[in-house]
C-alpha atoms as a PDB file:
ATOM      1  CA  UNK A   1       0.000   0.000   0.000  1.00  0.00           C
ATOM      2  CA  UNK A   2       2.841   2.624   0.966  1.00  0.00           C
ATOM      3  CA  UNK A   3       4.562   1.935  -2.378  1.00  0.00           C
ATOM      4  CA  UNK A   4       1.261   2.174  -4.571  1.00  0.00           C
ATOM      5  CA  UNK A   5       0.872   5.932  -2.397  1.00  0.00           C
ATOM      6  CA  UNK A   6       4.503   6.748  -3.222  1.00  0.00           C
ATOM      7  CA  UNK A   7       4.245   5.757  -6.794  1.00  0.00           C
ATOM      8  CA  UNK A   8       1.705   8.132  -7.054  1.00  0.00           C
ATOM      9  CA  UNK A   9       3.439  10.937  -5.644  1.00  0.00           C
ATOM     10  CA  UNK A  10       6.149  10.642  -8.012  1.00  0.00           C
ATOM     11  CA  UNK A  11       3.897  10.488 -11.227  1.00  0.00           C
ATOM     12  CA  UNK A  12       1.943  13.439  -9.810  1.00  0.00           C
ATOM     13  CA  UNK A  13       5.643  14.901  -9.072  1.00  0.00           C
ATOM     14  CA  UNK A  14       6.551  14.641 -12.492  1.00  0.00           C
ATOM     15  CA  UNK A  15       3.389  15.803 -14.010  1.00  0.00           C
ATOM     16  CA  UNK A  16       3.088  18.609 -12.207  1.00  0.00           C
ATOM     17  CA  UNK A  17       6.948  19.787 -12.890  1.00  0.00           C
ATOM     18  CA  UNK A  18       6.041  19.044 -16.370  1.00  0.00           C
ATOM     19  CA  UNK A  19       2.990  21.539 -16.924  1.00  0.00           C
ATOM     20  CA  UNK A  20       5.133  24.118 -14.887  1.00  0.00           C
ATOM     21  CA  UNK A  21       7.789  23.951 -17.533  1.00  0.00           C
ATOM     22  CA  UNK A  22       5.340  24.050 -20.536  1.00  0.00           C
ATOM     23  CA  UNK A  23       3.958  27.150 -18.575  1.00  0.00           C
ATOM     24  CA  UNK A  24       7.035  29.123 -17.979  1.00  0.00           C
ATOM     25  CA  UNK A  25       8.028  28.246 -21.489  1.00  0.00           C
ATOM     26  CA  UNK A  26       4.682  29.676 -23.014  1.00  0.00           C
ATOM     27  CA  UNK A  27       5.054  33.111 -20.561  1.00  0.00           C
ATOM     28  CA  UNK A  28       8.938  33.601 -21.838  1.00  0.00           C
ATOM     29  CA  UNK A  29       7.494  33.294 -25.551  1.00  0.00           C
ATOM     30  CA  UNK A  30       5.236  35.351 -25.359  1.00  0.00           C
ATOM     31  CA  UNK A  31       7.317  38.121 -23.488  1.00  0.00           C
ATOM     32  CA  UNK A  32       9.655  37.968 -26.254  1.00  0.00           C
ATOM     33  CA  UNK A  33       9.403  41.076 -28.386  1.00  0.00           C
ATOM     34  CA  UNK A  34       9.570  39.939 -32.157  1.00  0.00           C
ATOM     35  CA  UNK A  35      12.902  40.848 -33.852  1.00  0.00           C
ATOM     36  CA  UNK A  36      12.293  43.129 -37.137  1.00  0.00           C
ATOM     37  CA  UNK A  37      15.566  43.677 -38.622  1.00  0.00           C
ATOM     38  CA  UNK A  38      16.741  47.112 -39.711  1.00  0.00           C
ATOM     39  CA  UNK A  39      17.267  46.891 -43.062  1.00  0.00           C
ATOM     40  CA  UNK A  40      18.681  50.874 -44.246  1.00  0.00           C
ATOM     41  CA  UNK A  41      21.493  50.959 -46.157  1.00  0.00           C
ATOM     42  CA  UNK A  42      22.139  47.268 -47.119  1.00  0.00           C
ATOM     43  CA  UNK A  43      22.506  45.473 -50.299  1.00  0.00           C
ATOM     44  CA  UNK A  44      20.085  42.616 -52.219  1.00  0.00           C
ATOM     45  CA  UNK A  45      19.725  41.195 -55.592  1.00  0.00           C
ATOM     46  CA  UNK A  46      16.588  41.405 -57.554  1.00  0.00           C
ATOM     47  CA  UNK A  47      15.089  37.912 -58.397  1.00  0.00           C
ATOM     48  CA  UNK A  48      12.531  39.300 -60.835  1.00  0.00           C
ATOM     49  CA  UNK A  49      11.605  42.786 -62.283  1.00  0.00           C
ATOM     50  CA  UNK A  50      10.595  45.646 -59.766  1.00  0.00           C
ATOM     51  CA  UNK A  51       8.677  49.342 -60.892  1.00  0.00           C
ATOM     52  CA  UNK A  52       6.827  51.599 -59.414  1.00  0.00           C
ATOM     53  CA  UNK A  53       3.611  49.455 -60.431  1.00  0.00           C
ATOM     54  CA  UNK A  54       4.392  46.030 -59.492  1.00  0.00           C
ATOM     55  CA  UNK A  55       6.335  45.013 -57.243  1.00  0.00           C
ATOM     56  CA  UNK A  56       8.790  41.734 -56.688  1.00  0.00           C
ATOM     57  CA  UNK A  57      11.009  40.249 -54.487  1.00  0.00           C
ATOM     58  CA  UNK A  58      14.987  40.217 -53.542  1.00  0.00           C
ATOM     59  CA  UNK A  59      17.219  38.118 -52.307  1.00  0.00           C
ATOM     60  CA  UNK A  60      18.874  39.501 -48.845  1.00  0.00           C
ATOM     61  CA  UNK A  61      21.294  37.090 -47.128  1.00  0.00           C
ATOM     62  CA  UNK A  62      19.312  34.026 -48.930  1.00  0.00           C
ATOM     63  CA  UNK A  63      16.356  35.008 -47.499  1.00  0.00           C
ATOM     64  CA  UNK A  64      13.466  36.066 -49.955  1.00  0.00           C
ATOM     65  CA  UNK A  65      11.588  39.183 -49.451  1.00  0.00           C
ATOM     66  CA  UNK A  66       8.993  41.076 -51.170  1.00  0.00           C
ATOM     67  CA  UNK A  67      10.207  44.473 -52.426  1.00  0.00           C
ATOM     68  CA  UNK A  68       8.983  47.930 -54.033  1.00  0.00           C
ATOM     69  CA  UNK A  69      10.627  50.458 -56.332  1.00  0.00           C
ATOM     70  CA  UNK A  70       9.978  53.845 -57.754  1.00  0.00           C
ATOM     71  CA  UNK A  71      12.052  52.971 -60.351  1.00  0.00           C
ATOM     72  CA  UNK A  72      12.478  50.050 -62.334  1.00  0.00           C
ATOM     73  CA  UNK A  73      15.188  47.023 -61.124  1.00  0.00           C
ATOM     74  CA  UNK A  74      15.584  44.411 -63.945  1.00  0.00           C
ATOM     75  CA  UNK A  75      16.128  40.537 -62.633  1.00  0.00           C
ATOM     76  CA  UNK A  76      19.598  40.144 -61.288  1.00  0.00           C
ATOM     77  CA  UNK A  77      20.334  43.537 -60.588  1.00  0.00           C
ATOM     78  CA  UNK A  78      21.748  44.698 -57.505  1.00  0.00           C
ATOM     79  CA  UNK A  79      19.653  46.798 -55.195  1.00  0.00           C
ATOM     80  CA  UNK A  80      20.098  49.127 -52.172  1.00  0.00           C
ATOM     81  CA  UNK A  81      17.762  48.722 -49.788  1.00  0.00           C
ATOM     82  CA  UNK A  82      16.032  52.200 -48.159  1.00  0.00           C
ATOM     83  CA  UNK A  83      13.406  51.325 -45.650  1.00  0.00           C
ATOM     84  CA  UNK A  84      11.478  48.423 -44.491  1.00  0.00           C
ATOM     85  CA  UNK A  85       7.691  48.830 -44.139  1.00  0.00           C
ATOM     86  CA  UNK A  86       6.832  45.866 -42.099  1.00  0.00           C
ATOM     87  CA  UNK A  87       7.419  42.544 -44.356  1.00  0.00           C
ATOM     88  CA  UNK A  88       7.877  44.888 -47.514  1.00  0.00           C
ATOM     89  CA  UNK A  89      11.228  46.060 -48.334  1.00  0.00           C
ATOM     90  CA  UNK A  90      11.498  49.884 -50.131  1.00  0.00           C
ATOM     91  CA  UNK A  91      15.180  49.316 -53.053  1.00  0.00           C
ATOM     92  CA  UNK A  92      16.134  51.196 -55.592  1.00  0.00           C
ATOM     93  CA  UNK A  93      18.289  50.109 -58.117  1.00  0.00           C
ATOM     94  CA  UNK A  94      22.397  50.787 -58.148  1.00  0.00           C
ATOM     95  CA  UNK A  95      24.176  52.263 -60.585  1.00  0.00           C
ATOM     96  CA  UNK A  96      26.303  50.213 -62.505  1.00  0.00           C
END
């Protein structure tokens, strides 16, 4: 009988340490503010055509993002970036 009554201590033990964890875990994630890189002054390479109508995306440290211009970027062409505006990024072309 005493073993049965410990046994069940140490599941309950467990269990409870377990949802405690899960917890905490779920509080630090949602503390966490969500990291927007700055983006001003940094280089990308077009992936399709970009104007001031339609807009495309780059390639920025292998990552794909979606991208406006007010002038037009061909495919390939290297792009500055000027401003992010939330998941959109704001390039115009380089000279080259």
């Amino acid at each position: 009988m005493l073993a049965l009554i410990i046994s069940e201590i140490a599941v309950f033990t467990v269990i409870a340490c377990f949802v405690v964890f899960v917890i905490f875990k779920v509080i630090i994630a949602h503390e966490k503010k969500k990291y927007m890189p700055v983006f001003s002054e940094q280089f990308a390479t077009a992936i399709e055509e970009i104007d001031s109508e339609k807009s495309g995306f780059v390639k920025y440290h292998g990552e794909l993002w979606k991208a406006q211009s007010n002038m037009p970027v061909k495919k390939g062409q290297k792009v500055k970036i000027i401003s992010q505006e939330g998941l959109m990024l704001l390039v115009e072309p380089l000279n080259n």
